[in-house]
Protein backbone atom coordinates (compact mmCIF):
# COMPACT_ATOMS: atom_id res chain seq x y z
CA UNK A 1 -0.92 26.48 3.77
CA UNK A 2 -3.92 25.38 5.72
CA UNK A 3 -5.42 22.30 4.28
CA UNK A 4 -9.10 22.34 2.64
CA UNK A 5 -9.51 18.63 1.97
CA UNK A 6 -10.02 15.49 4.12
CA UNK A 7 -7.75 12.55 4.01
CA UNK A 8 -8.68 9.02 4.10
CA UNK A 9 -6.07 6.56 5.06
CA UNK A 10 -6.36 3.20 3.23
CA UNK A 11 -4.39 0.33 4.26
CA UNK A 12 -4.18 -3.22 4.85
CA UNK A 13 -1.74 -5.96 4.73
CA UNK A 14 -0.47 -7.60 1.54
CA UNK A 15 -3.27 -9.19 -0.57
CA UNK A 16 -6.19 -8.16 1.65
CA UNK A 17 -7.43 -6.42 -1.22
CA UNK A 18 -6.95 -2.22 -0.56
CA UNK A 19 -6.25 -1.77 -4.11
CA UNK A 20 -9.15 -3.09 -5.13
CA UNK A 21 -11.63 -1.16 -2.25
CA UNK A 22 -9.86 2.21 -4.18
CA UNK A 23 -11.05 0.74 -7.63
CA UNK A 24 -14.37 0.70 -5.87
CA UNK A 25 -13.90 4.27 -4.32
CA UNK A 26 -12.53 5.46 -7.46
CA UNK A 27 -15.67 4.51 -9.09
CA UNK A 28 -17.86 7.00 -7.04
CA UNK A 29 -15.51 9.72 -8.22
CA UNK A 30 -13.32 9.81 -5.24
CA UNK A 31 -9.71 10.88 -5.80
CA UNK A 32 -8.00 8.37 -4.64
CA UNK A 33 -3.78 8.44 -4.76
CA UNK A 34 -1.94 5.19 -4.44
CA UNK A 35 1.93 4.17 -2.80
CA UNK A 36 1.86 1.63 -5.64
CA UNK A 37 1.49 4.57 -8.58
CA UNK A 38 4.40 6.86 -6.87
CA UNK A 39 6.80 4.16 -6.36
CA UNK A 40 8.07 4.63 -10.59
CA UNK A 41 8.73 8.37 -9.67
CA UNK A 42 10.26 7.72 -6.31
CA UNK A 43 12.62 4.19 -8.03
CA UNK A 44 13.75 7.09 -10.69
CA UNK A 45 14.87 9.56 -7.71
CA UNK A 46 16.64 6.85 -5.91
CA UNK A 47 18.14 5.06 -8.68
CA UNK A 48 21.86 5.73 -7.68
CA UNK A 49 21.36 4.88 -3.80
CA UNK A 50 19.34 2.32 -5.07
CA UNK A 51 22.33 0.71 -6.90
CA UNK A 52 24.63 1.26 -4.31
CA UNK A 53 22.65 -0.54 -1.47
CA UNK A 54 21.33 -3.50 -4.22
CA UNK A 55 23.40 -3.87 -6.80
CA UNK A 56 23.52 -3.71 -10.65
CA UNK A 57 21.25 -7.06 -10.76
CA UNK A 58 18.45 -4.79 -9.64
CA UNK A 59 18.12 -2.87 -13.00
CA UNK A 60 16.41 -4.20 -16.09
CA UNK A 61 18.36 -3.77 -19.91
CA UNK A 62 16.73 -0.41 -20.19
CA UNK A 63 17.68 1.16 -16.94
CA UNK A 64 14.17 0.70 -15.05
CA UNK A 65 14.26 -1.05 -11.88
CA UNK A 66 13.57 -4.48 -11.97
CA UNK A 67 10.87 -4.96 -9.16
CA UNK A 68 10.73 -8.76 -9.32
CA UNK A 69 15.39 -8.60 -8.81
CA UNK A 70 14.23 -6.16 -6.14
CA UNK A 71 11.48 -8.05 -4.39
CA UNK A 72 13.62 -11.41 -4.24
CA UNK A 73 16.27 -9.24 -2.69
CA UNK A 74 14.32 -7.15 0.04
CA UNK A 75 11.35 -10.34 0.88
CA UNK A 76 13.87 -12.13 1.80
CA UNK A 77 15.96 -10.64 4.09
CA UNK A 78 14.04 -8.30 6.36
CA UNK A 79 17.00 -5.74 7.07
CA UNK A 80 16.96 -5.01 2.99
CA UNK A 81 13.77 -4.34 3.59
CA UNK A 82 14.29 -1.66 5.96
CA UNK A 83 16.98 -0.53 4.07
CA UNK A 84 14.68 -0.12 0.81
CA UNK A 85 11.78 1.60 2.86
CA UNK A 86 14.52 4.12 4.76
CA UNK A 87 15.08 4.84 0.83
CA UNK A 88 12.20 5.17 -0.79
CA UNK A 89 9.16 5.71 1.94
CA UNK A 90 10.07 9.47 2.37
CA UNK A 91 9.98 10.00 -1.31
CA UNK A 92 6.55 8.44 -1.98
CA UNK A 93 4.73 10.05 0.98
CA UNK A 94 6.10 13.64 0.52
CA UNK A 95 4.51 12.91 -2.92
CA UNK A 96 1.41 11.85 -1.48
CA UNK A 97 0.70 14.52 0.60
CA UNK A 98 1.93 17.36 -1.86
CA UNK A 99 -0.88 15.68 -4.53
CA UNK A 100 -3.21 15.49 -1.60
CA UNK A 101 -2.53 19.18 -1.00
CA UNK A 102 -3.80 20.09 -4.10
CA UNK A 103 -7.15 18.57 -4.10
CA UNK A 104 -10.08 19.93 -2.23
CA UNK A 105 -12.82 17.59 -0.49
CA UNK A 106 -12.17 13.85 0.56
CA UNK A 107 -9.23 12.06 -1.41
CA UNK A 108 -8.20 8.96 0.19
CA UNK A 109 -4.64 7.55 0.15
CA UNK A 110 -3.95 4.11 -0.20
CA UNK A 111 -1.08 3.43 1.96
CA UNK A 112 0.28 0.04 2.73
CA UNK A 113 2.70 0.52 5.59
CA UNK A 114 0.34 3.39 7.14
CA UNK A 115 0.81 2.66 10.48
CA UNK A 116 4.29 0.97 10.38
CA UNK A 117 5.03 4.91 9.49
CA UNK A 118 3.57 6.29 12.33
CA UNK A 119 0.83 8.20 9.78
CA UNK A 120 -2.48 7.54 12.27
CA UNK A 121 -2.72 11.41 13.28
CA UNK A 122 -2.32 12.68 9.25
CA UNK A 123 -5.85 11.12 8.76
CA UNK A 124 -9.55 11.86 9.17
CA UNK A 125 -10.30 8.11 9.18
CA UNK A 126 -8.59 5.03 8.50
CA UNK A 127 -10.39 1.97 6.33
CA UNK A 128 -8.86 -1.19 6.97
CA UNK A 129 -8.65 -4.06 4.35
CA UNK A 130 -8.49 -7.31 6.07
CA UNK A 131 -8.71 -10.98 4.97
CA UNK A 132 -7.82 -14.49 6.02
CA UNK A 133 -4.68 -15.29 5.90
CA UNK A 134 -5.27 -18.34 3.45
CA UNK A 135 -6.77 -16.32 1.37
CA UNK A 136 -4.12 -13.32 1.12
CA UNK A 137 -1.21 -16.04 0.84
CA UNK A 138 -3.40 -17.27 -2.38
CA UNK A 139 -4.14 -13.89 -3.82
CA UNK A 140 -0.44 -12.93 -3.44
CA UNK A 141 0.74 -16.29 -5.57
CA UNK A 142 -2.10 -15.64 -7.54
CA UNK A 143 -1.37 -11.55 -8.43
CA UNK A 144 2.59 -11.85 -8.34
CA UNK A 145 3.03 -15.59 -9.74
CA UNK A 146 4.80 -16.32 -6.71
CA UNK A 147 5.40 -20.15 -5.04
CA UNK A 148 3.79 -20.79 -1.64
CA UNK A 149 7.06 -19.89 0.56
CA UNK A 150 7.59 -16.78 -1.41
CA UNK A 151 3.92 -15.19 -0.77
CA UNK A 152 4.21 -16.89 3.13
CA UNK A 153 7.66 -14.54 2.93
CA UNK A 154 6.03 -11.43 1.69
CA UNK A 155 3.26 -12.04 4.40
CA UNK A 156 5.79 -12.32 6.68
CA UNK A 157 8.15 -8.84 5.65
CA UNK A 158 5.08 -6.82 6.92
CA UNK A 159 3.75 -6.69 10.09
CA UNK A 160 1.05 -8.60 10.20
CA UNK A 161 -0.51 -7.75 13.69
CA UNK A 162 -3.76 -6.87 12.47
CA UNK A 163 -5.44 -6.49 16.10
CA UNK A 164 -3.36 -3.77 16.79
CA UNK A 165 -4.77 -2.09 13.02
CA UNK A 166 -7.99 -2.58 13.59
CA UNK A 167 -7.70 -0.75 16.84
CA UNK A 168 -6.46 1.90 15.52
CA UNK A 169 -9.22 1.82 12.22
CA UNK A 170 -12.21 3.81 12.32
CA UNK A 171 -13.74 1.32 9.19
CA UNK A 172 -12.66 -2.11 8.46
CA UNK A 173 -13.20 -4.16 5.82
CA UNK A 174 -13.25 -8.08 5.97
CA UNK A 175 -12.39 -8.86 2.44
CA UNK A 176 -13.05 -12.62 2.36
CA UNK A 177 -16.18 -13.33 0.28
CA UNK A 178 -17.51 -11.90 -3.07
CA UNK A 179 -16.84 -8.73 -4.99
CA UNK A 180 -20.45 -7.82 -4.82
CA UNK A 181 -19.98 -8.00 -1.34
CA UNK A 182 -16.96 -5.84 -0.60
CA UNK A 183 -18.55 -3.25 -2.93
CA UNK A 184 -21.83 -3.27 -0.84
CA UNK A 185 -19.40 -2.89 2.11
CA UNK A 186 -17.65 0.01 0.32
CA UNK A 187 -20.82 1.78 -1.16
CA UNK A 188 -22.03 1.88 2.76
CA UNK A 189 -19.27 4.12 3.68
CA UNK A 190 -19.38 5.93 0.73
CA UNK A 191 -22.57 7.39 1.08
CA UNK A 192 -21.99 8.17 4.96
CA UNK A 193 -19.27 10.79 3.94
């Protein structure tokens, strides 16, 4: 099936703020289809591999995967990491794409380990979300009540080499002052597509 639509990579590094440049995208009436929203649907596919490689400890009382159990599990050992994203990553993207498929025009996907996947050629353009790293390590304690060493560790399981990103970017994003701001930054892009 040939494909009618254009896709938008967006990515960034942990608390650089990508979810919140697809609020702002959203808002202009862009579909816009997140990692973060598939990862329920792909945890629920995965749930038996997911016990064998992690553990009962991962699982909540009802049966749903416990992402903080998970998270202190796979920031902190960057091999479980691997291990989760060899699990799941396959799942969530063959559901991005397939919900991409569907939808004519520009939809942008907001994709967190874009390039770490090797995803630069599925893409039209790539907007990059980048901030100081002061200011991601707060926003992380901030968003996931973490402790300083745990957000510094979550910084840390991704690669961080942003150079190398924002060669590869057609549009970045430095995320470091107001919201006004990053929507004026947004809007400007917007309204060149």
């Amino acid at each position: 099936m040939k494909q009618s639509n254009r896709l938008i990579g967006v990515t960034g590094n942990i608390g650089s703020g990508k979810s919140t440049v697809c609020k702002i995208i959203s808002s202009f009436g862009y579909p816009v289809i997140s990692a973060d929203d598939i990862t329920g649907y792909a945890y629920n596919i995965a749930k038996d591999q997911l016990k064998t490689s992690f553990g009962e400890e991962i699982f909540l009382p009802n049966g749903d995967i416990s992402k903080f159990a998970l998270g202190e599990i796979v920031f902190k050992d960057k091999s479980k990491l691997a291990q989760l994203n060899t699990i799941l990553h396959p799942l969530i993207l063959d559901a991005m794409f397939t919900r991409a498929l569907e939808i004519s025009g520009t939809v942008f996907l907001e994709i967190p380990l874009l390039f770490e996947c090797g995803l630069v050629d599925r893409f039209k353009e790539i907007w990059f979300v980048s901030a100081d790293t002061d200011i991601k390590i707060q926003r992380v304690m901030s968003r996931n009540n973490l402790s300083y060493d745990d957000a510094i560790a979550r910084l840390n399981s991704q690669n961080q080499n942003e150079e190398l990103k924002r060669n590869q970017s057609h549009i970045i994003f430095l995320n470091n002052g107001s919201l006004d701001e990053l929507k004026s930054a947004v809007a400007k892009e917007i309204y060149r597509l």
